[in-house]
Protein backbone atom coordinates (compact mmCIF):
# COMPACT_ATOMS: atom_id res chain seq x y z
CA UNK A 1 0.00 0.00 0.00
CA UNK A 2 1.17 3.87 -0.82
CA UNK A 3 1.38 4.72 2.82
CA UNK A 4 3.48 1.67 3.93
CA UNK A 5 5.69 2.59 0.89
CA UNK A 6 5.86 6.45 2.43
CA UNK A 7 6.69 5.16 5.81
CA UNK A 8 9.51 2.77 4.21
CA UNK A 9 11.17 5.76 2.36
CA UNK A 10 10.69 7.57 6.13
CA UNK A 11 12.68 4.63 7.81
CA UNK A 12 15.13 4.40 4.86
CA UNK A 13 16.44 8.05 4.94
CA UNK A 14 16.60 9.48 8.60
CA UNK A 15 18.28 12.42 8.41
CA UNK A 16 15.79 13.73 6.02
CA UNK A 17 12.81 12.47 8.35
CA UNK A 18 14.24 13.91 11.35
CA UNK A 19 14.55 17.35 9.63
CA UNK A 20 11.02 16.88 8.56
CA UNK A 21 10.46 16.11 12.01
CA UNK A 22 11.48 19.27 13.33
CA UNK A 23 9.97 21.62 10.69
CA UNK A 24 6.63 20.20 11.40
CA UNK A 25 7.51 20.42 15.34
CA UNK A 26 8.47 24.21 15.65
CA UNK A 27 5.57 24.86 13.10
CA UNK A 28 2.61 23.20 15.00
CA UNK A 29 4.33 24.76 18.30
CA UNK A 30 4.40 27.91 17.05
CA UNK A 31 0.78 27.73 15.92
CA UNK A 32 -0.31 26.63 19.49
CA UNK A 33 1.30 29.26 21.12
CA UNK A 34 -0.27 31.62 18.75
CA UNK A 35 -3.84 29.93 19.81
CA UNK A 36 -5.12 30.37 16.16
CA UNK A 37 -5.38 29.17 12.84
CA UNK A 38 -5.87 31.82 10.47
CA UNK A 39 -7.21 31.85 7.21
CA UNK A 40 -7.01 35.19 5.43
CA UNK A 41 -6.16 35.75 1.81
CA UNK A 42 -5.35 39.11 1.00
CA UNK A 43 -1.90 40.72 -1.67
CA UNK A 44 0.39 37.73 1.26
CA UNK A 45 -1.28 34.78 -0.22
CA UNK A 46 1.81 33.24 1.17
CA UNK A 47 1.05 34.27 4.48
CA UNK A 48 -2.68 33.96 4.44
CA UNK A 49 -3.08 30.42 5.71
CA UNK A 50 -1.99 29.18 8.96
CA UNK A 51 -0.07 32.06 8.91
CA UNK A 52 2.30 33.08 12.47
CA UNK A 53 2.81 36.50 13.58
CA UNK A 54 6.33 38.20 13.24
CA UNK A 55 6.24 38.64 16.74
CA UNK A 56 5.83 35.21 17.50
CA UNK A 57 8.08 33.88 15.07
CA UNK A 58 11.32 36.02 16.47
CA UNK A 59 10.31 34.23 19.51
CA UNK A 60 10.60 30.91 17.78
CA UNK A 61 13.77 31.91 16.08
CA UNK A 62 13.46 33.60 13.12
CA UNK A 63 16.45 35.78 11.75
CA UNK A 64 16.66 40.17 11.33
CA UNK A 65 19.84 41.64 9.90
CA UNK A 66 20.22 43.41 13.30
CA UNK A 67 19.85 40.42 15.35
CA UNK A 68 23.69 39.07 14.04
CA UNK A 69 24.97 42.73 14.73
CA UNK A 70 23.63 41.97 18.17
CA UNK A 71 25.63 38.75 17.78
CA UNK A 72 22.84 36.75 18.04
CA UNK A 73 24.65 34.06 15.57
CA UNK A 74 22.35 30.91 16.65
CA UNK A 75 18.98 32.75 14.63
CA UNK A 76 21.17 31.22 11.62
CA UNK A 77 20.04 28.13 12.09
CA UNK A 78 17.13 28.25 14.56
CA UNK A 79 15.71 30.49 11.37
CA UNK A 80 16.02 27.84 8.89
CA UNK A 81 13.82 25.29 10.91
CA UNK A 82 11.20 28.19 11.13
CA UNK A 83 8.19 28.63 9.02
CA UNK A 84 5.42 31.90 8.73
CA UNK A 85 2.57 29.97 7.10
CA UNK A 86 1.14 26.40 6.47
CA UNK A 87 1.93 26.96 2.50
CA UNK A 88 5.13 28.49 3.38
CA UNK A 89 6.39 24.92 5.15
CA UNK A 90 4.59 22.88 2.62
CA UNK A 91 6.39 24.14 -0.41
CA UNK A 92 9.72 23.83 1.77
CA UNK A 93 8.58 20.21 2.70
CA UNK A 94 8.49 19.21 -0.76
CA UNK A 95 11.72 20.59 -2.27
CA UNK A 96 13.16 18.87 1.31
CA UNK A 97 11.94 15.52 0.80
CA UNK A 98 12.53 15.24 -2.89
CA UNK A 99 16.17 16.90 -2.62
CA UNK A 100 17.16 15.66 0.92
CA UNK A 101 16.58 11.58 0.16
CA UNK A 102 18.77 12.31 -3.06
CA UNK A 103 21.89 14.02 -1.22
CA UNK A 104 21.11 11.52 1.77
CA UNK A 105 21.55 8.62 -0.47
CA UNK A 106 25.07 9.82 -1.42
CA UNK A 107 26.64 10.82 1.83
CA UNK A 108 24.69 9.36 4.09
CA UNK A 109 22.43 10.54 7.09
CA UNK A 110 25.75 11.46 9.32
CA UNK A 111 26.91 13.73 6.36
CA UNK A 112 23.93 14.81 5.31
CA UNK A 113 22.46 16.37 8.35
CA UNK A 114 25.81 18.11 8.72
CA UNK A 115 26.08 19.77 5.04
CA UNK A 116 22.23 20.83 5.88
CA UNK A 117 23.27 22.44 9.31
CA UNK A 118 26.11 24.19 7.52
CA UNK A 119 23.89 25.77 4.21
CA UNK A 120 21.56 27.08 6.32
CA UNK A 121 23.40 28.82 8.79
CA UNK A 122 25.91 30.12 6.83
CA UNK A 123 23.62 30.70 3.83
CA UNK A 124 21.11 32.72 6.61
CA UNK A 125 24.74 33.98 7.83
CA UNK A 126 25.84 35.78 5.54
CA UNK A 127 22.58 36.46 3.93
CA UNK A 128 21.67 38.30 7.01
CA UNK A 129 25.36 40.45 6.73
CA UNK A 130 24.50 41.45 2.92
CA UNK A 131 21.49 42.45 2.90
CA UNK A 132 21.99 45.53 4.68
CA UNK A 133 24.91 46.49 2.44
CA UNK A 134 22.56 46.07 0.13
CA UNK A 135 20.13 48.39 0.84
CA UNK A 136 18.18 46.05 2.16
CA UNK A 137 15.89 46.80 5.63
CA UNK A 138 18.16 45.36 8.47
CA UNK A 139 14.92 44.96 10.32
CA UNK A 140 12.81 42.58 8.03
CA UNK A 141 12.09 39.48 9.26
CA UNK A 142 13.14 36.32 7.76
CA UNK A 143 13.13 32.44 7.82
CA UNK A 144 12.08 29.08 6.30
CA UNK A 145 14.19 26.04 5.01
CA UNK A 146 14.18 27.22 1.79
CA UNK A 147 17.70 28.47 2.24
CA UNK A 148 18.25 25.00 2.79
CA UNK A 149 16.42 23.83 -0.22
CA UNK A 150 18.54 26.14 -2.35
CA UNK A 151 21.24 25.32 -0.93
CA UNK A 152 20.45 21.41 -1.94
CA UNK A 153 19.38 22.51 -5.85
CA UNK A 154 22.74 24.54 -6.19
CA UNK A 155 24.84 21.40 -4.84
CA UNK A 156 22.78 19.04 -7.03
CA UNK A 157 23.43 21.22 -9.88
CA UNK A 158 27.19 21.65 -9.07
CA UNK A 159 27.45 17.59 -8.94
CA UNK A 160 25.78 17.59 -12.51
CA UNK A 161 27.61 19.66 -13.94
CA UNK A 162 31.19 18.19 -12.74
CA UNK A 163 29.84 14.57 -13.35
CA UNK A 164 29.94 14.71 -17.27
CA UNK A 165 27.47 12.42 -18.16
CA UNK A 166 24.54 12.74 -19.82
CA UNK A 167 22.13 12.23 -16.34
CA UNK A 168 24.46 14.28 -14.65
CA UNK A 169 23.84 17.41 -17.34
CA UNK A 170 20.48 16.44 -17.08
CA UNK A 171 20.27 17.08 -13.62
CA UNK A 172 22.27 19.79 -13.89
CA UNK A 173 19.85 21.72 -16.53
CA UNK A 174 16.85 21.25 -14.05
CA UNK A 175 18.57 22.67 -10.81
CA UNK A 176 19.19 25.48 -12.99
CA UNK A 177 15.40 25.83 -13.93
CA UNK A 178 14.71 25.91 -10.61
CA UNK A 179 16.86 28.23 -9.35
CA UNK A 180 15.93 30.55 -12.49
CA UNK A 181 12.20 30.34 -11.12
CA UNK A 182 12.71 31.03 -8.50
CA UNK A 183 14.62 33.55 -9.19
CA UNK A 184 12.26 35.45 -10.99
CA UNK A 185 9.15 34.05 -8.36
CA UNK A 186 11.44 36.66 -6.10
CA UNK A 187 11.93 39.60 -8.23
CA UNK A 188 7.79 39.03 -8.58
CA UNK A 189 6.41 38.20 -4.97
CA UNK A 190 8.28 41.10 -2.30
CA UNK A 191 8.12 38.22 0.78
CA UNK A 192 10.32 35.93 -0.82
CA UNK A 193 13.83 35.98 0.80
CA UNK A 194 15.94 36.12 -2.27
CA UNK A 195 19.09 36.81 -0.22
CA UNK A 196 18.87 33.38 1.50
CA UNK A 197 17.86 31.69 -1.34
CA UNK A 198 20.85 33.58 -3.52
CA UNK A 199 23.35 32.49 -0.48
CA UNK A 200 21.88 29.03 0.17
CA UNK A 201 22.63 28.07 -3.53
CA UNK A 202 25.82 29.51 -3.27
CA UNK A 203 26.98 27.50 -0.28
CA UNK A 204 25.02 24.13 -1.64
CA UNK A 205 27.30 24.70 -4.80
CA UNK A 206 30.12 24.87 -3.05
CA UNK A 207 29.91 22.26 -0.89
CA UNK A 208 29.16 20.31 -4.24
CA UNK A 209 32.61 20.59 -5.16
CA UNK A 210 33.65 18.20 -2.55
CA UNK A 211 31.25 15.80 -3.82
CA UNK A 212 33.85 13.37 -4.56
CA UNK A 213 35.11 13.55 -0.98
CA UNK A 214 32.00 13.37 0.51
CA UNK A 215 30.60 10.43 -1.41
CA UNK A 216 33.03 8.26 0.32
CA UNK A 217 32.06 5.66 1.99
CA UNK A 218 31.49 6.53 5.94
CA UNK A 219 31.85 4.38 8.52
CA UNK A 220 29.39 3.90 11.01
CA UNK A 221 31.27 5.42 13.86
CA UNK A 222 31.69 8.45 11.52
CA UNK A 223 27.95 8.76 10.27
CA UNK A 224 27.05 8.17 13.63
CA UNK A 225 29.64 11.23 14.50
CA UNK A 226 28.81 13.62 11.64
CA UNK A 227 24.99 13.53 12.49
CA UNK A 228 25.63 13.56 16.84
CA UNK A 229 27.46 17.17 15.89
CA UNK A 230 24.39 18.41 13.54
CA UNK A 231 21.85 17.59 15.94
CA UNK A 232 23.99 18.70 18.70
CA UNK A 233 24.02 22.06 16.49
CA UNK A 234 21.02 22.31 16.44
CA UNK A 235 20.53 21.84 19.84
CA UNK A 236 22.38 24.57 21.04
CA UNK A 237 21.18 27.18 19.22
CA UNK A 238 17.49 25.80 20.29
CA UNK A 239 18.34 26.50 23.43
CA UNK A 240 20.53 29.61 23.01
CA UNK A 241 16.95 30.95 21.15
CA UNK A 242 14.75 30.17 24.12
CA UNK A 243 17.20 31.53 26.52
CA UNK A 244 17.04 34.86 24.59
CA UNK A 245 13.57 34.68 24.28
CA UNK A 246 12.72 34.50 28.03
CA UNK A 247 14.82 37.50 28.59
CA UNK A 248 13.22 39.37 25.85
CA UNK A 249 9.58 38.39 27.42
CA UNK A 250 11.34 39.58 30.81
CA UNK A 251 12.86 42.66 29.62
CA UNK A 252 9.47 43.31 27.87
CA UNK A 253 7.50 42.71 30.90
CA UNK A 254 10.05 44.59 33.01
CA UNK A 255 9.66 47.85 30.41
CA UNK A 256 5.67 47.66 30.58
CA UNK A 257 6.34 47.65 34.63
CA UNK A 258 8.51 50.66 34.88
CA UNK A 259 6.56 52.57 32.02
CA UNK A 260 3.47 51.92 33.88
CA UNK A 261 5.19 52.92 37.55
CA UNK A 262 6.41 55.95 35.99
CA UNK A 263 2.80 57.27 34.37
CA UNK A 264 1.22 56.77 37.69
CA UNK A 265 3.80 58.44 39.87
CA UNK A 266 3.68 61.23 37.61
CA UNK A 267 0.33 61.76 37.58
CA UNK A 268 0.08 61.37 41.08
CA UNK A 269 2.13 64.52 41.70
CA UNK A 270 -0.18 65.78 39.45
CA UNK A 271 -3.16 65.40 40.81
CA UNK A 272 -1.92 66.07 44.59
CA UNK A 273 -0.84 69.51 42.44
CA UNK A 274 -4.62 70.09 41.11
CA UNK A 275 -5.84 69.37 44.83
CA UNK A 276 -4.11 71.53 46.56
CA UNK A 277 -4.49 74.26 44.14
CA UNK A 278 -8.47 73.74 44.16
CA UNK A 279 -8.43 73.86 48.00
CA UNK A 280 -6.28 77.22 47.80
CA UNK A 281 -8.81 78.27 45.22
CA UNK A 282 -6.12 78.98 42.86
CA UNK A 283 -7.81 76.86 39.91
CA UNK A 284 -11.27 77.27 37.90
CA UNK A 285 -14.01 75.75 39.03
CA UNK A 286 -14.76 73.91 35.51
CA UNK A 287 -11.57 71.87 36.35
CA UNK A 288 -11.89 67.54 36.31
CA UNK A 289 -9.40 66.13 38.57
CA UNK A 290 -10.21 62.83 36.90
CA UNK A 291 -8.62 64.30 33.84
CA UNK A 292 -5.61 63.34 36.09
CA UNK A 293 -6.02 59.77 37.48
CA UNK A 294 -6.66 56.90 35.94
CA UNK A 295 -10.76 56.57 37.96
CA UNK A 296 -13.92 56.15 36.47
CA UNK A 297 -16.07 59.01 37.06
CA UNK A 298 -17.57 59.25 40.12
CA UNK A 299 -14.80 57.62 42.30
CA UNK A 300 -12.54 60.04 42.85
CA UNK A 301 -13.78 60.64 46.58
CA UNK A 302 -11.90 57.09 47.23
CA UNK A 303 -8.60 58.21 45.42
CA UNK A 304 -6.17 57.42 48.79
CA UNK A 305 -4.29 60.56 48.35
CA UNK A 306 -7.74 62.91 47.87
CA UNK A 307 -7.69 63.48 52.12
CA UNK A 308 -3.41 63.06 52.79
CA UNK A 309 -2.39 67.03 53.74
CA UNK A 310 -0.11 68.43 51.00
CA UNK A 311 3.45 68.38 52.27
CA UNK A 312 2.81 65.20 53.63
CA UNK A 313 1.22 63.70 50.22
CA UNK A 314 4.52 65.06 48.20
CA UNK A 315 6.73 63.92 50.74
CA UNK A 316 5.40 60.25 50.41
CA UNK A 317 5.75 60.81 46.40
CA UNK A 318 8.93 61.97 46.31
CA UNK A 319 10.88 58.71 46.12
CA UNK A 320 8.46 57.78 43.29
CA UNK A 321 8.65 60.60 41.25
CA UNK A 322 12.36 60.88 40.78
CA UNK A 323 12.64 56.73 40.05
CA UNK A 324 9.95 58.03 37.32
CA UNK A 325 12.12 60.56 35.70
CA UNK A 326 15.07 58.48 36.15
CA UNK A 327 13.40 55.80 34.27
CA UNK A 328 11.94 58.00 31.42
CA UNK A 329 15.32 60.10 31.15
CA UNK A 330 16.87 60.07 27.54
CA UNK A 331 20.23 61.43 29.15
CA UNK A 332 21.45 62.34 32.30
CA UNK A 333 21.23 65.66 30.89
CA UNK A 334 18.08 65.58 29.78
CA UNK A 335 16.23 68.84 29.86
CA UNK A 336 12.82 67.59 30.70
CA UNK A 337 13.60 65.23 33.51
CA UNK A 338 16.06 67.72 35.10
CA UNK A 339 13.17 70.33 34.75
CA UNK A 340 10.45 68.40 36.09
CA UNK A 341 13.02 67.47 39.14
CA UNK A 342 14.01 71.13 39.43
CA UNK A 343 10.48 72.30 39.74
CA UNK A 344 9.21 69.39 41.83
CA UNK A 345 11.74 70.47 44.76
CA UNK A 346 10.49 74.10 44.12
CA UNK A 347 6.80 72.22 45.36
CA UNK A 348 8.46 70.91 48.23
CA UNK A 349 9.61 73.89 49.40
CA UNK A 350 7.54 76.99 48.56
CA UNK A 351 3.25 77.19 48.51
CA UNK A 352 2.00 76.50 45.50
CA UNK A 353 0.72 79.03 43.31
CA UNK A 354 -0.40 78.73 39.33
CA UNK A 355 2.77 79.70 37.89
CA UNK A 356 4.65 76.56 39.37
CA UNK A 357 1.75 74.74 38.73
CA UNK A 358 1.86 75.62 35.06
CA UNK A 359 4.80 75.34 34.58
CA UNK A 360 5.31 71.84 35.89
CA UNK A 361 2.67 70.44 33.91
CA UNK A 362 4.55 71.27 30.70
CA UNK A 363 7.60 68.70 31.71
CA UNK A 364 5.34 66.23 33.63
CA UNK A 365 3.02 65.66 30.48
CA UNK A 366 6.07 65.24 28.33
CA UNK A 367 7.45 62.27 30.57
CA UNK A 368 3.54 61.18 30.46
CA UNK A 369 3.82 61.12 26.52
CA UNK A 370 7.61 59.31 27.37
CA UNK A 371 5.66 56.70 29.43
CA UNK A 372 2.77 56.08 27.51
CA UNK A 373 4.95 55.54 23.95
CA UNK A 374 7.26 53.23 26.14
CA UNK A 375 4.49 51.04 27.01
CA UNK A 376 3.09 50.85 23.36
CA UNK A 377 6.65 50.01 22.37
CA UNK A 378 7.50 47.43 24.90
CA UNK A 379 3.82 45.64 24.02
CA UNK A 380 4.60 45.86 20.30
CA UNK A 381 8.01 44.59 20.61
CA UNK A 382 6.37 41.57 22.87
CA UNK A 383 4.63 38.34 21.94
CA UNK A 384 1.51 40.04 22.99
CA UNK A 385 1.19 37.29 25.95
């Protein structure tokens, strides 16, 4: 029966299943960490099915230009096991299956999984380093084992074309066509990641000029070796990527915190201000003092600062307040924090009166505005968990 054939070809050629294996793992994991299956075709009809947020799929360990810069090396590989959409993996699964049990059956599974590890990471390597130079956005996201699956056409047509035969040039002549499609499939579709692919061929070719050397026959020891140090590869650099990815989740989570600190100590001062300015009758009536805290209307009586005596309510703010400015500083000789500091001892020490009072709402709502786009950052930067 076809499937017992399928699941012979599986058992026959490992390597190939185990990378198969892990596409379809970090895939499916992704997706369930995500929570969703989407299905929306739009101008992405790449993305539009199954398709994995950008967000989600740094987390997982897809590759930016910036992230080597930030020597973040592993996203090399981890990238080329990643994939954005259930069409996206599909096509990769394909070229994988049809090219890996070909180069598998040369070298070996030992060999194999080790000339894999080393197209895509070095293809996504220096992919990653060029496209910048290029004029390329050092921000865009990419990933997908297609660098891998160029990397397999360009060493397949490399082989071809230094075998001299006639199946050889034959193979040789198709690897071409397919790198010439896809070629143009990049020029014509903006997702595509041409520099991988461009790179992944590259590397694939040259690796194909040791085909002689690598067609050798392997002990088992050696196979046994060879693929130990792939999967050990790839081991590390799964867990260097979920190492990074807790500390971006805390550093997120730690940014959200101190943004959120800093907005309410502000506007704490703020509203102790507005108090004590009513009660001196030194502010129009028409004034809202929920305009400064974060109540619903009509419970602002049980604000626990609206009945805490003035000097004694900025006194208990103070530590607060200058942690706030500390954390919303640009500099340490940033204007606006040092103002907002320089006027908020001016409250400790004088009466209030509506020219300090203006004037230290022009600095305070600036470190607001700091707060609030700090937050929005640090929540669009996160995996929105």
């Amino acid at each position: 029966m076809r499937w017992r054939e399928q699941l012979r070809e599986f058992r026959d050629f490992p390597g190939t299943t185990i990378l198969t294996v892990i596409w379809v793992g970090v895939y499916v994991a992704s997706l369930v960490y995500q929570g969703s299956f989407t299905v929306e075709f739009n101008s992405n009809i790449l993305m539009g099915l199954g398709g994995i947020d950008t967000k989600i799929g740094h987390a997982f360990g897809d590759a930016r230009a910036i992230d080597f810069y930030e020597h973040q090396w592993w996203r090399a590989v981890t990238s080329s096991v990643f994939h954005y959409s259930f069409l996206h993996i599909l096509l990769n699964l394909f070229g994988l299956i049809q090219l890996g049990r070909l180069v598998e059956s040369w070298y070996g599974t030992g060999p194999f999984l080790l000339v894999s590890v080393v197209i895509g990471g070095v293809g996504n390597l220096l992919a990653g380093y060029v496209r910048p130079m290029m004029g390329g956005d050092p921000a865009v996201h990419c990933a997908g084992g297609s660098t891998l699956v160029m990397g397999l056409v360009g060493l397949c047509a490399m082989v071809g074309w230094r075998s001299k035969t006639r199946i050889g040039r034959s193979m040789q002549r198709q690897m071409v066509g397919v790198l010439v499609l896809t070629a143009i499939l990049g020029f014509l579709i903006p997702v595509i990641d041409n520099y991988g692919h461009t790179f992944g061929s590259l590397v694939g070719g040259f690796i194909g000029l040791f085909h002689r050397r690598l067609e050798q026959i392997w002990s088992r020891g050696t196979q046994f070796a060879l693929g130990a140090i792939a999967l050990g590869v790839f081991g590390v650099c799964g867990v260097l990527q979920y190492r990074s990815t807790v500390k971006e989740i805390e550093t997120y989570k730690l940014e959200i915190g101190n943004s959120t600190a800093a907005f309410g100590a502000i506007e704490r001062v703020q509203f102790y201000l507005a108090k004590e300015m009513i009660e001196r009758g030194q502010l129009n009536r028409h004034f809202n003092r929920g305009e400064f805290i974060a109540l619903p209307k009509g419970q602002q009586n049980e604000h626990p600062g609206l009945h805490t005596p003035w000097k004694i309510a900025i006194a208990e703010a103070q530590p607060d307040f200058e942690k706030a400015c500390v954390t919303l500083a640009y500099s340490p000789d940033d204007p606006v924090t040092n103002r907002a500091l320089e006027l908020f001892r001016i409250l400790e020490r004088t009466p209030v009166n509506p020219a300090i009072y203006t004037a230290f709402l022009e600095p305070t709502n600036a470190l607001k505005t700091r707060a609030q786009t700090m937050y929005e950052l640090a929540l669009a930067r996160g995996m929105g968990r």
